[in-house]
C-alpha atoms as a PDB file:
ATOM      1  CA  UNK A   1      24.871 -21.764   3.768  1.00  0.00           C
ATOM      2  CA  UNK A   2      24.435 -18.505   5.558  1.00  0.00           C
ATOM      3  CA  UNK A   3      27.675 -18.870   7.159  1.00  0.00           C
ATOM      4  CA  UNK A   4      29.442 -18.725   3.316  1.00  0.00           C
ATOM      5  CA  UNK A   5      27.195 -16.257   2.460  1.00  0.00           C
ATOM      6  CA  UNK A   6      28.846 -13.563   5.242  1.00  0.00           C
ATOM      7  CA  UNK A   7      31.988 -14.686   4.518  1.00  0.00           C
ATOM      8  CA  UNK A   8      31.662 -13.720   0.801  1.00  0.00           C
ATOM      9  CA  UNK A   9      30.621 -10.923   2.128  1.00  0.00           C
ATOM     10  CA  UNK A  10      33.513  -9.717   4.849  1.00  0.00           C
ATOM     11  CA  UNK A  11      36.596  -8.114   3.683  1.00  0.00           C
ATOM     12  CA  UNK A  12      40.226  -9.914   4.217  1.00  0.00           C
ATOM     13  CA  UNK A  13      41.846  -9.689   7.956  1.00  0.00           C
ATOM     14  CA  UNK A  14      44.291  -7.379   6.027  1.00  0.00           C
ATOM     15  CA  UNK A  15      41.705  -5.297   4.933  1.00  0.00           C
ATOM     16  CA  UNK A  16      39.811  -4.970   7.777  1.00  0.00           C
ATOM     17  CA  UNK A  17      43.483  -3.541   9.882  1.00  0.00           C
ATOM     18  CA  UNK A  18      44.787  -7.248  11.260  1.00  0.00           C
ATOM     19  CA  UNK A  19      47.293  -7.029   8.837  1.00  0.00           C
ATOM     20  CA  UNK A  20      51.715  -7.031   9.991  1.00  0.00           C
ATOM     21  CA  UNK A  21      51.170  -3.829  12.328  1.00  0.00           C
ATOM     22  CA  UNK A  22      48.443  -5.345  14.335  1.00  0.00           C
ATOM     23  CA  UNK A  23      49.710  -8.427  14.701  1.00  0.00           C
ATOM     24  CA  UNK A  24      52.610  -6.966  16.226  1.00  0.00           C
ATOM     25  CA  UNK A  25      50.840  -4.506  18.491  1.00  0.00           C
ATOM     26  CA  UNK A  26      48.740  -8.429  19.270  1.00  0.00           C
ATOM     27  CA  UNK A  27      51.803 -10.028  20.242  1.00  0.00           C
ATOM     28  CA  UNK A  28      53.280  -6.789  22.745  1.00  0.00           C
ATOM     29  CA  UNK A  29      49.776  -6.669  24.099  1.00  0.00           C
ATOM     30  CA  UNK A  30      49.444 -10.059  25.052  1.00  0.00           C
ATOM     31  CA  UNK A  31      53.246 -10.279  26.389  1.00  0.00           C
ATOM     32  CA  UNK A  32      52.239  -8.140  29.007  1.00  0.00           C
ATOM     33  CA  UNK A  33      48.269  -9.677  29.439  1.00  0.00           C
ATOM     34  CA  UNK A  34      48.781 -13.492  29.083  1.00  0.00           C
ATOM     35  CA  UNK A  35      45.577 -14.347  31.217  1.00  0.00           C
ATOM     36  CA  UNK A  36      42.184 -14.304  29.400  1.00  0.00           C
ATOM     37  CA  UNK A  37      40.342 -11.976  31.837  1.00  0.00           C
ATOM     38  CA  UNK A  38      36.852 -13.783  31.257  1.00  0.00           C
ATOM     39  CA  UNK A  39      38.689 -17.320  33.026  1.00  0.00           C
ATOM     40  CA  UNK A  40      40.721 -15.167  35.337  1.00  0.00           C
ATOM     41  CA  UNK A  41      36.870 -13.595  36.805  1.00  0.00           C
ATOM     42  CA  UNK A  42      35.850 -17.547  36.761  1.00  0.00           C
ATOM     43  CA  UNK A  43      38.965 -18.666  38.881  1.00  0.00           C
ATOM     44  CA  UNK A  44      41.040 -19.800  36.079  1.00  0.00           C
ATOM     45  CA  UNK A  45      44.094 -19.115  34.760  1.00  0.00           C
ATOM     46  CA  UNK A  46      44.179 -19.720  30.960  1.00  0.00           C
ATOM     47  CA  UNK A  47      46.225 -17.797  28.583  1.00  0.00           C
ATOM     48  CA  UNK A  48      44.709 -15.626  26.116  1.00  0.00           C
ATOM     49  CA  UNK A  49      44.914 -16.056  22.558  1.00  0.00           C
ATOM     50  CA  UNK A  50      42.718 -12.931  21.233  1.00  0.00           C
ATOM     51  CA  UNK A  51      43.054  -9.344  21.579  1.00  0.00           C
ATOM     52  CA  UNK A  52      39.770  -8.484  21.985  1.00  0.00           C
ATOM     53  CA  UNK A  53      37.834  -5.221  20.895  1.00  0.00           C
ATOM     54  CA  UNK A  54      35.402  -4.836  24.060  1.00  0.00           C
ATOM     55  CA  UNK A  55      33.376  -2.161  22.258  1.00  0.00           C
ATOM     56  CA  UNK A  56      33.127  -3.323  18.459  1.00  0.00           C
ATOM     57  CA  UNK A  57      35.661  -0.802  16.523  1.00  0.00           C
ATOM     58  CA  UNK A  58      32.848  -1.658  13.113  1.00  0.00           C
ATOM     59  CA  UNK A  59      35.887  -0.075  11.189  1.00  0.00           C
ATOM     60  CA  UNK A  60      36.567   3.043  13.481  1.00  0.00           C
ATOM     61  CA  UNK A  61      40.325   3.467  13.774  1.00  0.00           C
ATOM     62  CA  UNK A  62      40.895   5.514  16.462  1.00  0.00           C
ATOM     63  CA  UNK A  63      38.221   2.807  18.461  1.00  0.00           C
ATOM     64  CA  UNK A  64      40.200  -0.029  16.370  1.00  0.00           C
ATOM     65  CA  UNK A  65      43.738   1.266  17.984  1.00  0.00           C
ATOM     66  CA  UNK A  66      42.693   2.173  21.444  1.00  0.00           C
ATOM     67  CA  UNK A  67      44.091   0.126  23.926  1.00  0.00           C
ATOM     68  CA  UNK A  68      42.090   0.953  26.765  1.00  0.00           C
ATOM     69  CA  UNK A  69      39.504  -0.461  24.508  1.00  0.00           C
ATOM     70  CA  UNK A  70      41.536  -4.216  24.200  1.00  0.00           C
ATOM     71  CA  UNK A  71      40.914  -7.294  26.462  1.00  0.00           C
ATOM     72  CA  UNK A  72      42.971 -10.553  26.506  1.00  0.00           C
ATOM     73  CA  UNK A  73      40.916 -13.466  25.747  1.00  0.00           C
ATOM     74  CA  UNK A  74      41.396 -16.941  25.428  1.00  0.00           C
ATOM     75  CA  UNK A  75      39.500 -18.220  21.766  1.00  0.00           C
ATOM     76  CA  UNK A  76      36.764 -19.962  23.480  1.00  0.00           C
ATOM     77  CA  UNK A  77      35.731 -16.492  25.458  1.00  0.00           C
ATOM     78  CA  UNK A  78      36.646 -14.684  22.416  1.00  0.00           C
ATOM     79  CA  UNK A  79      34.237 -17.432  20.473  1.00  0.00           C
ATOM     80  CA  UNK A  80      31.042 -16.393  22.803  1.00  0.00           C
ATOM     81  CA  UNK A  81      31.627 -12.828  23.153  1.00  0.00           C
ATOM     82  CA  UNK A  82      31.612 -12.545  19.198  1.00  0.00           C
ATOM     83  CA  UNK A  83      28.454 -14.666  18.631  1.00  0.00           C
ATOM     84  CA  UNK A  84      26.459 -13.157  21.993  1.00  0.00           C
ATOM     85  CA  UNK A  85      27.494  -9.732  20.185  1.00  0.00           C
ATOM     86  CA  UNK A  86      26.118 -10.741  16.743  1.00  0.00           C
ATOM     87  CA  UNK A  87      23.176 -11.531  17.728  1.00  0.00           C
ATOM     88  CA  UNK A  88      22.413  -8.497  19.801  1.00  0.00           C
ATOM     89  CA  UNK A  89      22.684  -7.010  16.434  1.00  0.00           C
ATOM     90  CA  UNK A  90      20.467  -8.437  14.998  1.00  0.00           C
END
């Protein structure tokens, strides 16, 4: 329940600036950072999936487009960094 209650409440991935630009700058990004960094620090190689935002860009542009502000993550890392960050909102 509260789960479709934020997600009534969250604008589109378009909306919030992963629209056709970003996925492109995604793609570049991740063609030259294949390795989730999370795994890599754990001994692992697995290839990211996720661009990551390593400070929350909460709508900021210039924090939204900054790459020294991007990590490659694999979805799983990506996964627990987003929910560990949610609820140190809270």
């Amino acid at each position: 329940e509260h789960e479709r209650q934020c997600q009534g409440e969250r604008k589109s991935a378009g909306l919030r600036g992963y629209g056709r630009v970003w996925q492109k700058a995604r793609r570049f990004f991740l063609k030259r950072h294949p390795w989730c960094v999370r795994c890599k620090e754990k001994g692992r190689l697995v290839l990211a999936t996720v661009v990551d935002h390593i400070k929350p860009h909460r709508g900021d542009p210039d924090l939204f487009w900054d790459e020294k502000s991007w990590q490659p993550l694999c979805k799983s890392c990506h996964d627990h960094k987003t929910m560990t960050e949610d609820r140190d909102i809270e």
